[in-house]
N, C-alpha and C. Protein backbone atom coordinates (compact mmCIF):
# COMPACT_ATOMS: atom_id res chain seq x y z
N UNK A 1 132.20 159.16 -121.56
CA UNK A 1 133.48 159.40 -122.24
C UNK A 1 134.10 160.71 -121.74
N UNK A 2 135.45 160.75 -121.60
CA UNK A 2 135.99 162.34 -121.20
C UNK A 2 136.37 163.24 -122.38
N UNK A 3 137.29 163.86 -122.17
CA UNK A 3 137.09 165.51 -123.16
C UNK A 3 137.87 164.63 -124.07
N UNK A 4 139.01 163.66 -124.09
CA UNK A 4 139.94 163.81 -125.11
C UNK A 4 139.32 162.50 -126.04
N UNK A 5 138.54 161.16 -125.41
CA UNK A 5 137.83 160.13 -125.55
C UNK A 5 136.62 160.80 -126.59
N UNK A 6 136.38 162.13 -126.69
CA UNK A 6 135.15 162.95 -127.32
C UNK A 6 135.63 163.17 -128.60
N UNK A 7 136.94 163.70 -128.30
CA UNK A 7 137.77 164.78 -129.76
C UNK A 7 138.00 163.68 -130.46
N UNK A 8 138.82 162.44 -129.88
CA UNK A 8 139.39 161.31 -130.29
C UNK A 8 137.86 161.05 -131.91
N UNK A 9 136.45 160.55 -131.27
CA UNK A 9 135.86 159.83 -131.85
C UNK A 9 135.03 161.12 -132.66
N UNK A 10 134.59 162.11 -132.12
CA UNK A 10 134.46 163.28 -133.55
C UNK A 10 135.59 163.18 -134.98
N UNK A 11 136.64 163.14 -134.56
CA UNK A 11 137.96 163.09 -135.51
C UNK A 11 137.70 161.97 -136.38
N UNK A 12 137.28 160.73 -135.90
CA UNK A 12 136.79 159.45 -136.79
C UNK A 12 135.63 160.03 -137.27
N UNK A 13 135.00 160.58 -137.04
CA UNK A 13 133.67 160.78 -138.06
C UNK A 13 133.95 161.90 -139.00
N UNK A 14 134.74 162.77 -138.62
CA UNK A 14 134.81 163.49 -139.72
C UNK A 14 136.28 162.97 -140.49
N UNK A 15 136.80 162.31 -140.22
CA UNK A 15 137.93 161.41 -141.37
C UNK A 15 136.68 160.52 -142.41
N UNK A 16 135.96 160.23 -142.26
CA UNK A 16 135.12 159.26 -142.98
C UNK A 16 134.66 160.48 -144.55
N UNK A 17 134.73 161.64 -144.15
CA UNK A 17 134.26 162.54 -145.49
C UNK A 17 135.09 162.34 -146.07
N UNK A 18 135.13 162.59 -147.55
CA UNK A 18 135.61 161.95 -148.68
C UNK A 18 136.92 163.26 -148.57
N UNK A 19 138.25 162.47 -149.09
CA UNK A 19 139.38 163.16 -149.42
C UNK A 19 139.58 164.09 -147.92
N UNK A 20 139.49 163.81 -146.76
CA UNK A 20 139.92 164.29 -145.91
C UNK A 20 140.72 163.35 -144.59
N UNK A 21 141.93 163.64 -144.79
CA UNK A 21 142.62 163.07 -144.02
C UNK A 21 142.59 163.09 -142.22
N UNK A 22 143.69 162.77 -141.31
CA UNK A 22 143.58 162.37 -140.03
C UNK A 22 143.80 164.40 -139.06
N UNK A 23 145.09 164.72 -140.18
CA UNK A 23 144.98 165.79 -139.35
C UNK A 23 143.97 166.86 -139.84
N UNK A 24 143.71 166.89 -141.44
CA UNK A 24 142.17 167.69 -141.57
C UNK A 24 141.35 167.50 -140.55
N UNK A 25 140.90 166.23 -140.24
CA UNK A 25 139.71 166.23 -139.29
C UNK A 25 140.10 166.55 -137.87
N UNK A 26 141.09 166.43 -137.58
CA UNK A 26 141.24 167.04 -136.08
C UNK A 26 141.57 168.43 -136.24
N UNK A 27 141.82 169.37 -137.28
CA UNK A 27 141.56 171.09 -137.29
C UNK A 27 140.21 170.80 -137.34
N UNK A 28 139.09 169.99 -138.01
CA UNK A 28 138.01 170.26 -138.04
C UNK A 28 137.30 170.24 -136.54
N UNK A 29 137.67 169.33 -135.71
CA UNK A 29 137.47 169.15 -134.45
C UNK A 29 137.62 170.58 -133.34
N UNK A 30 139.33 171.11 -133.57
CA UNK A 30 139.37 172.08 -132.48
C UNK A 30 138.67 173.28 -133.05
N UNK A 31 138.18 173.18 -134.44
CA UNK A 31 137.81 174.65 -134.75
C UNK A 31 136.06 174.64 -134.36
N UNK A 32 135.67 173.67 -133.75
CA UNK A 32 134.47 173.42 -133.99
C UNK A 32 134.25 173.85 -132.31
N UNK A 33 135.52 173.47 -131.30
CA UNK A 33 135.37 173.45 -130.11
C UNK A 33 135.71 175.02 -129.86
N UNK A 34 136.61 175.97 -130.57
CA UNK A 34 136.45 176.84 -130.56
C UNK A 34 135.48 177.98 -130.69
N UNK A 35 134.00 177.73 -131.80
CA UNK A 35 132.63 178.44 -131.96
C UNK A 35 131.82 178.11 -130.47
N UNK A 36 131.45 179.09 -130.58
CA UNK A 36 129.98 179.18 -129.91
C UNK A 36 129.09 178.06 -129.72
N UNK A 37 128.31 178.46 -128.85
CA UNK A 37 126.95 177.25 -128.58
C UNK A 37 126.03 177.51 -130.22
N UNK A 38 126.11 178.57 -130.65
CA UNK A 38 124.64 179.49 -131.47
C UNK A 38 125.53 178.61 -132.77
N UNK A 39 126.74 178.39 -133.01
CA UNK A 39 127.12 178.55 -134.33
C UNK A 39 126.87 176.69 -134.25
N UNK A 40 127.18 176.01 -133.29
CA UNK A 40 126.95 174.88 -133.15
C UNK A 40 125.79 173.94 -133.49
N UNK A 41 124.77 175.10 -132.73
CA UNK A 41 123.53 174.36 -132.70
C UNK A 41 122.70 174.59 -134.13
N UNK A 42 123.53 176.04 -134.46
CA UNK A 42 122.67 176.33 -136.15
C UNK A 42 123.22 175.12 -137.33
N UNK A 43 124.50 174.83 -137.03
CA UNK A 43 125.52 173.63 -138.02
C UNK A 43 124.29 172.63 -138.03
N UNK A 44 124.22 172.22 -136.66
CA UNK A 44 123.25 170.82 -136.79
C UNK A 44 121.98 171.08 -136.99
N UNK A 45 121.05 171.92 -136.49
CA UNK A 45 120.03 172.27 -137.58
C UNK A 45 120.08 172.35 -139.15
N UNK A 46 121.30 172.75 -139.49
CA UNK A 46 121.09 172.89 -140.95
C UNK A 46 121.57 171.62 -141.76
N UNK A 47 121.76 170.54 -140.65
CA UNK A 47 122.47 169.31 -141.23
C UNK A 47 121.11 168.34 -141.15
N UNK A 48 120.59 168.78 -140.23
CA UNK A 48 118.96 168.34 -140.05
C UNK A 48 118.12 168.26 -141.06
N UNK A 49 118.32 169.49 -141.01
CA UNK A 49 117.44 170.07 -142.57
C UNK A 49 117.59 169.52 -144.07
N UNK A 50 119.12 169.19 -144.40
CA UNK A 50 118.91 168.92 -145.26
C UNK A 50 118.85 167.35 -145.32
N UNK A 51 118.98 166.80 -144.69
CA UNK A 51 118.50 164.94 -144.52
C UNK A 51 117.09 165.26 -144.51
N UNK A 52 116.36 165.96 -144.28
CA UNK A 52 115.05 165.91 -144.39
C UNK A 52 113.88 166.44 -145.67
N UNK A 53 114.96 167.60 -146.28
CA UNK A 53 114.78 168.27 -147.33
C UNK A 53 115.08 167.82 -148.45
N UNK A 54 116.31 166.50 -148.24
CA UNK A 54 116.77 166.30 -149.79
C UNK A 54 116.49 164.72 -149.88
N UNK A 55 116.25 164.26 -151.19
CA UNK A 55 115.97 163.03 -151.48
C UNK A 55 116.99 162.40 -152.74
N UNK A 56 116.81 161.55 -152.80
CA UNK A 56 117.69 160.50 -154.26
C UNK A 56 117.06 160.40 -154.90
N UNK A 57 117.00 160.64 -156.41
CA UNK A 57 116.80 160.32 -157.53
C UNK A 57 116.69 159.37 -157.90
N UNK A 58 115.64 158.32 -157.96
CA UNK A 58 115.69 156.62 -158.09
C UNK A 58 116.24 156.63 -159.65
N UNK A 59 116.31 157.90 -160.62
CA UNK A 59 116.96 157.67 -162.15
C UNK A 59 118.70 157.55 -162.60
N UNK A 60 118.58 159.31 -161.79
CA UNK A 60 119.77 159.52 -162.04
C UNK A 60 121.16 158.75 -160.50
N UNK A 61 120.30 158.72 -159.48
CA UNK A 61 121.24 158.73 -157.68
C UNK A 61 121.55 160.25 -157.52
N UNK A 62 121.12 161.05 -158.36
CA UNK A 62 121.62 162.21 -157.64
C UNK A 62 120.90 162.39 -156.18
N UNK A 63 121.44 163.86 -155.52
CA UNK A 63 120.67 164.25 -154.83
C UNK A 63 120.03 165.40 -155.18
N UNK A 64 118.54 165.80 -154.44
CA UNK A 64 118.05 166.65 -155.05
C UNK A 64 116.98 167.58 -153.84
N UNK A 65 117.13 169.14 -153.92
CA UNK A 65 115.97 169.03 -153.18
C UNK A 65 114.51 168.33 -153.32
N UNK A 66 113.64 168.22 -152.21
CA UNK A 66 112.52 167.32 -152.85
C UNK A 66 111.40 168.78 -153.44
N UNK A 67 111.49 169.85 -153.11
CA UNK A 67 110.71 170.50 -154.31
C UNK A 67 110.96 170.97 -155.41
N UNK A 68 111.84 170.08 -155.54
CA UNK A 68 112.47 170.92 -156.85
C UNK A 68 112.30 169.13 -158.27
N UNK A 69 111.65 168.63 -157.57
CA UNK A 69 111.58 167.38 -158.62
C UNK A 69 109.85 167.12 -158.48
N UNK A 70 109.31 166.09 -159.47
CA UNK A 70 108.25 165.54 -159.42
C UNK A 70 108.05 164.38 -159.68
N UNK A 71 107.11 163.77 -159.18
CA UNK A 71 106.49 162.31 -158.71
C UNK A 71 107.70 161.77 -158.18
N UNK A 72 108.66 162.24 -157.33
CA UNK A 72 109.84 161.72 -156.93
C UNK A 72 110.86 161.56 -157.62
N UNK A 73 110.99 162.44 -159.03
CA UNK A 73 111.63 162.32 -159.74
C UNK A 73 112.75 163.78 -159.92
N UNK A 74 113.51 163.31 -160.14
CA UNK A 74 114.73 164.97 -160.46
C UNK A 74 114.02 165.99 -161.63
N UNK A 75 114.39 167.04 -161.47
CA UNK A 75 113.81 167.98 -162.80
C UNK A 75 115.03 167.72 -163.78
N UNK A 76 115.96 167.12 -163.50
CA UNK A 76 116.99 167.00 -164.59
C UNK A 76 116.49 165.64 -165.57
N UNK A 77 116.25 164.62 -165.04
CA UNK A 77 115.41 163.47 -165.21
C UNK A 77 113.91 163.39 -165.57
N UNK A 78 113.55 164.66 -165.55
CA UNK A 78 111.68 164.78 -165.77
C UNK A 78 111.97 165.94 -166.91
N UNK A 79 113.09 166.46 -167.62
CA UNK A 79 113.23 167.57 -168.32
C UNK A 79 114.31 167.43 -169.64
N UNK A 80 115.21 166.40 -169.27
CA UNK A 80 116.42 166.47 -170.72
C UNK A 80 116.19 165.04 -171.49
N UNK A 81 116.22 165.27 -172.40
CA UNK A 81 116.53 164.56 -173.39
C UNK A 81 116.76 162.59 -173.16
N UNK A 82 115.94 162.09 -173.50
CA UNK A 82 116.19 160.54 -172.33
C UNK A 82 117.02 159.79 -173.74
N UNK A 83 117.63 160.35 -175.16
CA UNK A 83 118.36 159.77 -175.75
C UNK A 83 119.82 159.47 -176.10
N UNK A 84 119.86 160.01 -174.44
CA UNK A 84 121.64 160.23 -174.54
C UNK A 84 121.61 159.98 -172.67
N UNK A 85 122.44 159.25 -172.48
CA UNK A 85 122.81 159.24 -171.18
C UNK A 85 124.28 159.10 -170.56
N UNK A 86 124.57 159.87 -169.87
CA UNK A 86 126.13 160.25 -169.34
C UNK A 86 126.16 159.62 -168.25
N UNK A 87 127.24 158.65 -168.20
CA UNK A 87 127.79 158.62 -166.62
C UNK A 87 128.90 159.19 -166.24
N UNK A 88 128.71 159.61 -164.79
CA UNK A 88 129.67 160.78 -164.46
C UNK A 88 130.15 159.92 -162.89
N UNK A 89 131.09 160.49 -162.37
CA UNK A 89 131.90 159.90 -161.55
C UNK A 89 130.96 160.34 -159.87
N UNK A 90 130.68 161.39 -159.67
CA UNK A 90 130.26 162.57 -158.86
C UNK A 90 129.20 163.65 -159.03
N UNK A 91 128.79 163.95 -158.29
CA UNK A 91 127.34 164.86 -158.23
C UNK A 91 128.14 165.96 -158.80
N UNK A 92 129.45 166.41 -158.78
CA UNK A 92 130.37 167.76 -158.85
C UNK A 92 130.78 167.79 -160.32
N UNK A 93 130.91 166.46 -160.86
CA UNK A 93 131.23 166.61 -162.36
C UNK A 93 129.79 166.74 -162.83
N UNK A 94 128.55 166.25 -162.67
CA UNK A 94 127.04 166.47 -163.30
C UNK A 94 127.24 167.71 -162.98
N UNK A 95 127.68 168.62 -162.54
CA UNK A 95 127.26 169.98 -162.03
C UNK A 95 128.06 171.01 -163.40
N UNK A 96 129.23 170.78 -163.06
CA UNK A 96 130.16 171.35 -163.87
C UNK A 96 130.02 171.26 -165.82
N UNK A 97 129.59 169.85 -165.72
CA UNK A 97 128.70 169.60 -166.92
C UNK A 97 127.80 170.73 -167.39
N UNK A 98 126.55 170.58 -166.49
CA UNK A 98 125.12 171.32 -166.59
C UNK A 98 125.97 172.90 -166.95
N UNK A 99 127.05 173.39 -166.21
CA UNK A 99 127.54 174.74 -165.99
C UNK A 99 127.56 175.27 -167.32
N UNK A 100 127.81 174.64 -168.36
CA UNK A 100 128.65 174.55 -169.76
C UNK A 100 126.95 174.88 -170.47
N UNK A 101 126.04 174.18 -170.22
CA UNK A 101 124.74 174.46 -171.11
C UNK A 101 124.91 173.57 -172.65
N UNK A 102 125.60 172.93 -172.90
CA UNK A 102 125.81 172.14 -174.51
C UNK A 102 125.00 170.97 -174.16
N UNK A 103 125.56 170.34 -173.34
CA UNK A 103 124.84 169.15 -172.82
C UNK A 103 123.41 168.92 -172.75
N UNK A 104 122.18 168.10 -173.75
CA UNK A 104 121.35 168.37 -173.31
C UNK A 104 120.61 166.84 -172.64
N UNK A 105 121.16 165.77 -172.74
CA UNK A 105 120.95 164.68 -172.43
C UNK A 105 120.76 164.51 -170.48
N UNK A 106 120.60 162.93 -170.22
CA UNK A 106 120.27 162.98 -168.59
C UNK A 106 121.26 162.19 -168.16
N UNK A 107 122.22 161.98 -166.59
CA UNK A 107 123.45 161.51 -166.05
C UNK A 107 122.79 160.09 -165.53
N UNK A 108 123.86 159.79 -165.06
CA UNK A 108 123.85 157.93 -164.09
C UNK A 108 124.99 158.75 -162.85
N UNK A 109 124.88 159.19 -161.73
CA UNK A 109 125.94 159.08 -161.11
C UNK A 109 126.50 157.76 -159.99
N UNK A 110 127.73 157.34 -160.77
CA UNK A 110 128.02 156.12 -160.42
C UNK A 110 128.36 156.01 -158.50
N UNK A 111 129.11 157.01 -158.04
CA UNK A 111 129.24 156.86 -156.57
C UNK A 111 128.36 157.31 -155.84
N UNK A 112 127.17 157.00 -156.01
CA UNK A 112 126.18 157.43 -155.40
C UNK A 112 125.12 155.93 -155.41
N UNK A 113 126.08 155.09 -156.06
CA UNK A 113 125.82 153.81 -156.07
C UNK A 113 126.09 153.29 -154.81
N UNK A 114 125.41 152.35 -153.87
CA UNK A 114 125.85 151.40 -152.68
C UNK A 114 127.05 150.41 -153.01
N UNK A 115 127.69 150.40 -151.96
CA UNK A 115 129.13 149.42 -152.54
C UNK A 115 129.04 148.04 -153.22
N UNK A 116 127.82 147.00 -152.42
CA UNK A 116 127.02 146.17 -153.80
C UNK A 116 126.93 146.42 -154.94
N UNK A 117 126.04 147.46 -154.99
CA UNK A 117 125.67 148.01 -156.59
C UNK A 117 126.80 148.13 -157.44
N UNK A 118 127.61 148.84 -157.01
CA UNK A 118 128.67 149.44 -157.62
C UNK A 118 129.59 147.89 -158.26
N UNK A 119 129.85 146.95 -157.47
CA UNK A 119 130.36 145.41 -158.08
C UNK A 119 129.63 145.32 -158.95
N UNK A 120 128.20 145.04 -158.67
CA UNK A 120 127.64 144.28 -159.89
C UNK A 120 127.16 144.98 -160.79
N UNK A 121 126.52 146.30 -160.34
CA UNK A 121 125.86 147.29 -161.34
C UNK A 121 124.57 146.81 -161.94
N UNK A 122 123.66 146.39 -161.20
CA UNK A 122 122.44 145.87 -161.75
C UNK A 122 121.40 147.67 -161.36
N UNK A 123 121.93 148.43 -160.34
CA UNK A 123 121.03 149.51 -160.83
C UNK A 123 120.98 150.12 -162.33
N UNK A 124 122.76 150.16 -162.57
CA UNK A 124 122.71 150.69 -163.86
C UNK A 124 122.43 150.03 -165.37
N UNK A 125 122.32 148.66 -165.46
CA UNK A 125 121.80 148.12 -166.07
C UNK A 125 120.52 147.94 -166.24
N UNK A 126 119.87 148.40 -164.89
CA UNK A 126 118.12 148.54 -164.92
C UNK A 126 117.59 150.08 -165.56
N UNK A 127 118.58 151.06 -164.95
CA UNK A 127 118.22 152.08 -166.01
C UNK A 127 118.74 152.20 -167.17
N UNK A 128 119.25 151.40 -167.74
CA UNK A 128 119.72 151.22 -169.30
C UNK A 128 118.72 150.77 -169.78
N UNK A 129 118.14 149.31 -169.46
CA UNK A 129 116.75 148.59 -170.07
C UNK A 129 115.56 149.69 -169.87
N UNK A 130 115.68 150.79 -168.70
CA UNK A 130 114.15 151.87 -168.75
C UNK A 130 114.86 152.71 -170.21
N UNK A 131 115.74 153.07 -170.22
CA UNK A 131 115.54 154.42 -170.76
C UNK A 131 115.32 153.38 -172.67
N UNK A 132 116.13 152.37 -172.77
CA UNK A 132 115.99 151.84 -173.83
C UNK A 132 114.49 151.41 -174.42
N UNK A 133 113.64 150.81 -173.77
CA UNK A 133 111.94 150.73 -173.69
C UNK A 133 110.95 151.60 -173.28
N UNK A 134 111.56 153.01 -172.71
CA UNK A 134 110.58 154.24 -172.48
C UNK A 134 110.97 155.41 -172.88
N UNK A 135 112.59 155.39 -173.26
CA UNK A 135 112.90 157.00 -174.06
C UNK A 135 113.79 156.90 -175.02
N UNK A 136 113.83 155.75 -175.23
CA UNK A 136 114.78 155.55 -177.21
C UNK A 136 116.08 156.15 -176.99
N UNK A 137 116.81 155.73 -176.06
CA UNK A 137 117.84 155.57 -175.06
C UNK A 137 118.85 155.07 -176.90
N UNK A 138 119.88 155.87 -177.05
CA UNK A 138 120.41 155.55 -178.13
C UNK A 138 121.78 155.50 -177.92
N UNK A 139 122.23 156.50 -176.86
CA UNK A 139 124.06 156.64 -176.84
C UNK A 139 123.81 157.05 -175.06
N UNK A 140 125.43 156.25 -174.68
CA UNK A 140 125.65 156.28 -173.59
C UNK A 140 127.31 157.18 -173.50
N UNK A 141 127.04 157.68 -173.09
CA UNK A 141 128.55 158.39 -172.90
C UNK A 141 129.13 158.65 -171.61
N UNK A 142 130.61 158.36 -171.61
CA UNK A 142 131.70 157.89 -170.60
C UNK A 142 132.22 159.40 -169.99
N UNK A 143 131.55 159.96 -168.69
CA UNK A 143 131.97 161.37 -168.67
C UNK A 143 132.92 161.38 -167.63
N UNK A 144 133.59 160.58 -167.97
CA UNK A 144 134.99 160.50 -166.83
C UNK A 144 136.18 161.34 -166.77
N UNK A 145 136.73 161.49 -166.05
CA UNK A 145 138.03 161.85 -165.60
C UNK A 145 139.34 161.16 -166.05
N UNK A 146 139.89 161.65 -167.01
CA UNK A 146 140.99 160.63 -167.34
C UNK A 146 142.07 160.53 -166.20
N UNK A 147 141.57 159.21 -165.67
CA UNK A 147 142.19 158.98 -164.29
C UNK A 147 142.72 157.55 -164.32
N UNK A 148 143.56 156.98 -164.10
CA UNK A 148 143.96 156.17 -164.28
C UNK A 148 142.87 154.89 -163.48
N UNK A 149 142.82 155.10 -162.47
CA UNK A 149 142.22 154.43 -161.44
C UNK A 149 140.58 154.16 -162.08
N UNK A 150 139.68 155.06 -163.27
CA UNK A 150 138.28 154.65 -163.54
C UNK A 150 138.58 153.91 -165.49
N UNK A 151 139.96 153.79 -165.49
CA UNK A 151 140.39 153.10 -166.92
C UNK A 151 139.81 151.89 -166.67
N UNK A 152 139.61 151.14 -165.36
CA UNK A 152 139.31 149.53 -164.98
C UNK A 152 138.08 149.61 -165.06
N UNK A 153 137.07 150.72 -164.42
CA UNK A 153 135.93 150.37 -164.07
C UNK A 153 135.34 150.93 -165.72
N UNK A 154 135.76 151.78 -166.41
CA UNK A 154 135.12 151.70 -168.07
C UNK A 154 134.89 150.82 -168.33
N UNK A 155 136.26 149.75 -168.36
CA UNK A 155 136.85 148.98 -169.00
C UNK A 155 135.12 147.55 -168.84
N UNK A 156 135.10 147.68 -167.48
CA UNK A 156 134.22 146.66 -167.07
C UNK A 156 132.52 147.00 -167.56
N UNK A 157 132.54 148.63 -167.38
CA UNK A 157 131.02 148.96 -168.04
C UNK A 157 130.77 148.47 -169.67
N UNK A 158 132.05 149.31 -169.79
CA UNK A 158 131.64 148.21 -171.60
C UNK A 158 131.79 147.34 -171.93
N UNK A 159 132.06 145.92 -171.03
CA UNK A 159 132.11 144.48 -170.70
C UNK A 159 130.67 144.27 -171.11
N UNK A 160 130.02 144.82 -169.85
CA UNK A 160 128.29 144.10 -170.18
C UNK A 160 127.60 145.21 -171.00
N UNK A 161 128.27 146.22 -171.53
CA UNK A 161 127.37 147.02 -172.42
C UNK A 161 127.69 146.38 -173.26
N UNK A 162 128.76 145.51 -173.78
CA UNK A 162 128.30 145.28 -175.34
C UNK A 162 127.60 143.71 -175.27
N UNK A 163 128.11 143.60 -174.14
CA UNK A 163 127.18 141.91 -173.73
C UNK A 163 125.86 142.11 -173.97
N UNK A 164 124.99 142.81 -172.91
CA UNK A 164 123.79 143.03 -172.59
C UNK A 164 122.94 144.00 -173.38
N UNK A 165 123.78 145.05 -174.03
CA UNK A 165 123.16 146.08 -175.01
C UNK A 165 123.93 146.54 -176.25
N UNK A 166 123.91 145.61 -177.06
CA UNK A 166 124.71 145.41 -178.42
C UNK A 166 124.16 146.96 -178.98
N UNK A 167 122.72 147.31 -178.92
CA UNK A 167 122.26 148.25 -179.87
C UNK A 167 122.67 149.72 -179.34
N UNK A 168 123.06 149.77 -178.37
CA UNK A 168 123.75 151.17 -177.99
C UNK A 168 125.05 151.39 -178.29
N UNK A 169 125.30 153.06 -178.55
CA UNK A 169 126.64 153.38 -179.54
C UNK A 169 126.63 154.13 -178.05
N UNK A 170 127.97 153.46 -178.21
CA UNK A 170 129.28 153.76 -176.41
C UNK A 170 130.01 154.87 -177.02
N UNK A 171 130.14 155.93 -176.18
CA UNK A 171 131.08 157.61 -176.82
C UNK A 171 131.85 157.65 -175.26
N UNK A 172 132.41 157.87 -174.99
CA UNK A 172 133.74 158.99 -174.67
C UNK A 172 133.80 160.40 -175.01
N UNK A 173 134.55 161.16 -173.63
CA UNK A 173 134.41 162.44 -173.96
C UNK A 173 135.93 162.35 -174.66
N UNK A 174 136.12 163.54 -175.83
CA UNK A 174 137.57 163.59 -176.50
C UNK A 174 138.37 164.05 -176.22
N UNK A 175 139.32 164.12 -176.56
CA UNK A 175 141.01 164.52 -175.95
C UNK A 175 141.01 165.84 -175.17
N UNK A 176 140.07 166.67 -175.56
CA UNK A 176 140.33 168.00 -174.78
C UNK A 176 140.77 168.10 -173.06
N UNK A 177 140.35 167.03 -172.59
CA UNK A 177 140.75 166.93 -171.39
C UNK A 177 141.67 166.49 -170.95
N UNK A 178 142.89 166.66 -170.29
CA UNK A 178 144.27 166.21 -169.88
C UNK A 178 144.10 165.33 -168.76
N UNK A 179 145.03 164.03 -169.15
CA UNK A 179 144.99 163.44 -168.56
C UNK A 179 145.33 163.21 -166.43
N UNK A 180 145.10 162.75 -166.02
CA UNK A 180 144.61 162.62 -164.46
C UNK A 180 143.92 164.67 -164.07
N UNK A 181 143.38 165.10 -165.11
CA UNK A 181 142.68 166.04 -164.26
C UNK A 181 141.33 165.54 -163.71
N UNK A 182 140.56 166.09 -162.74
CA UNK A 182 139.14 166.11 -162.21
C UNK A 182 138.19 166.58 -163.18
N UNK A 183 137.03 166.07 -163.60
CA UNK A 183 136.08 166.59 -164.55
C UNK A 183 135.58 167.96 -163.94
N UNK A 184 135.59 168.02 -162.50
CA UNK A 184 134.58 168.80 -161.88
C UNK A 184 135.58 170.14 -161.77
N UNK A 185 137.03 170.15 -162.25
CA UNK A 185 137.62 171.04 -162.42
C UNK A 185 138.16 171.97 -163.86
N UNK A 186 137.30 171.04 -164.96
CA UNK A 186 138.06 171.24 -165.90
C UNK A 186 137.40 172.64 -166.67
N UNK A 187 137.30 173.38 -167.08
CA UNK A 187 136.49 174.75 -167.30
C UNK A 187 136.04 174.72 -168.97
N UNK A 188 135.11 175.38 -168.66
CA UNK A 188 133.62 175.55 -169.80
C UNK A 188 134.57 174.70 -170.96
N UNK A 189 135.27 175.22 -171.71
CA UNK A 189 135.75 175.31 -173.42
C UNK A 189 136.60 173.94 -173.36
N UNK A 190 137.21 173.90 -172.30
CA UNK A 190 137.88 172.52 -172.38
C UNK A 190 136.40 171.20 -172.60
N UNK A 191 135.73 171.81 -171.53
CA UNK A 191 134.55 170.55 -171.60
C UNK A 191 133.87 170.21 -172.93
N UNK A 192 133.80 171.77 -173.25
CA UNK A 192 132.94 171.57 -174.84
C UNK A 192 133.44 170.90 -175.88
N UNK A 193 134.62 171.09 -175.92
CA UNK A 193 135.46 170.84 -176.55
C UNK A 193 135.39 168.88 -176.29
N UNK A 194 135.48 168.84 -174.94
CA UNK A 194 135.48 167.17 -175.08
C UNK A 194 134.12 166.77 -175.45
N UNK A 195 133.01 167.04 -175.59
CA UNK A 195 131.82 166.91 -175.44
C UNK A 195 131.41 166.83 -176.98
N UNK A 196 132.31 167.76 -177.52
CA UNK A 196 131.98 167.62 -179.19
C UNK A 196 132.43 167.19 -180.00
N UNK A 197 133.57 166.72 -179.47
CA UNK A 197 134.61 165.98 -180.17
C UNK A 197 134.43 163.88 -179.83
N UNK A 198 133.56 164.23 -178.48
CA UNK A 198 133.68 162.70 -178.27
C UNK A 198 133.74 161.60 -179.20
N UNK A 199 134.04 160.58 -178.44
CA UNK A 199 135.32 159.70 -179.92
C UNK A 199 134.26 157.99 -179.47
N UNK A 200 133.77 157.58 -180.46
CA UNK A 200 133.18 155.89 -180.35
C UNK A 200 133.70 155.29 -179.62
N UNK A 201 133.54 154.33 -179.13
CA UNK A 201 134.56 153.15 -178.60
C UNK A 201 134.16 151.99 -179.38
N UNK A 202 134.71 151.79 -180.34
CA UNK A 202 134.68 150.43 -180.52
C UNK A 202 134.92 149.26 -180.16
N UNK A 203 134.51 148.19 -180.61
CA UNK A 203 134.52 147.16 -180.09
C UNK A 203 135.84 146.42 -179.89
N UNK A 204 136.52 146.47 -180.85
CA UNK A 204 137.75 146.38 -180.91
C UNK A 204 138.75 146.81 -179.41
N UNK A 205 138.22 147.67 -179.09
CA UNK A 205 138.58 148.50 -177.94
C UNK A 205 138.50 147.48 -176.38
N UNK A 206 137.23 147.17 -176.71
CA UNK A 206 136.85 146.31 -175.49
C UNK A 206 137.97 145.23 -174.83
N UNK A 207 138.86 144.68 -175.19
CA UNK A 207 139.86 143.62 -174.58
C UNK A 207 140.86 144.43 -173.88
């Protein structure tokens, strides 16, 4: 391939990262051709490193370093509370969560799901039936982003939650959060605030 046949197909790989467009990735390209050999070769070592260092959470899908969990398990998942479980959109909203300290329950992060999974959702229905028969799994709560675009995919989780798991009480975080903001942006008091206020969903709700 020649010099421009090179930039061309770097530019496609880095368009593939999330929320980055055609000309982001081509500044990402010339700025990359601009460093050094040293700054180059340390990038991909340390990109090395962490594909090798970090593992998935078969509970939560997070990622995690691997010494920082046991029997292959997350310390967030081997440590909080297994009677409350949050699903969150992103590894960045579980984060921003944890930041706050109120929270003492364990996450589901949904895009960390395979694009299969994510249609049918039989991972997350398999950790609904664990936590319900091994940790008295009682409330599931909706730690979304009031975004217009995850109103459908609620809409569909509490389809087969009330199908498949009548005995769990479905929560929502409460109004404190304005609508189309990012969870992973929203700061401490606003969160608490949704977190303590969260509101049932009834059934009624479901259609």
């Amino acid at each position: 391939m020649d010099g421009e046949t090179n930039i061309e197909k770097l530019r496609e790989l880095f368009e593939q990262f999330p929320g980055i467009g055609r000309r982001q990735a081509k500044r990402f390209v010339y700025f990359l051709i601009r460093k050094d050999i040293h700054y180059i070769q340390t990038l991909i070592d340390e990109i090395a490193k962490v594909k090798s260092e970090v593992t998935q959470c078969p509970h939560c899908l997070r990622y995690y370093p691997k010494t920082r969990g046991e029997h292959g398990i997350c310390q967030h998942c081997n440590q909080k509370d297994g009677t409350m479980l949050m699903l969150v959109e992103k590894e960045s909203d579980l984060e921003n969560v944890e930041k706050m300290k109120l929270y003492e329950g364990k996450y589901f992060v949904l895009n960390n799901l395979s694009p299969h999974e994510r249609e049918e959702y039989h991972a997350l229905k398999k950790r609904i039936r664990y936590g319900i028969t091994r940790e008295g799994l009682r409330e599931l709560i909706f730690g979304f982003s009031l975004k217009p675009e995850l109103e459908h995919e609620q809409l569909r989780i509490q389809s087969f939650l009330r199908r498949d798991f009548p005995e769990i009480r479905i929560t929502a975080l409460g109004r404190g959060l304005s609508s189309g903001i990012e969870l992973e942006y929203s700061d401490g008091e606003t969160l608490k605030y949704a977190l303590t206020s969260r509101i049932e969903l009834k059934k009624k709700e479901d259609g």
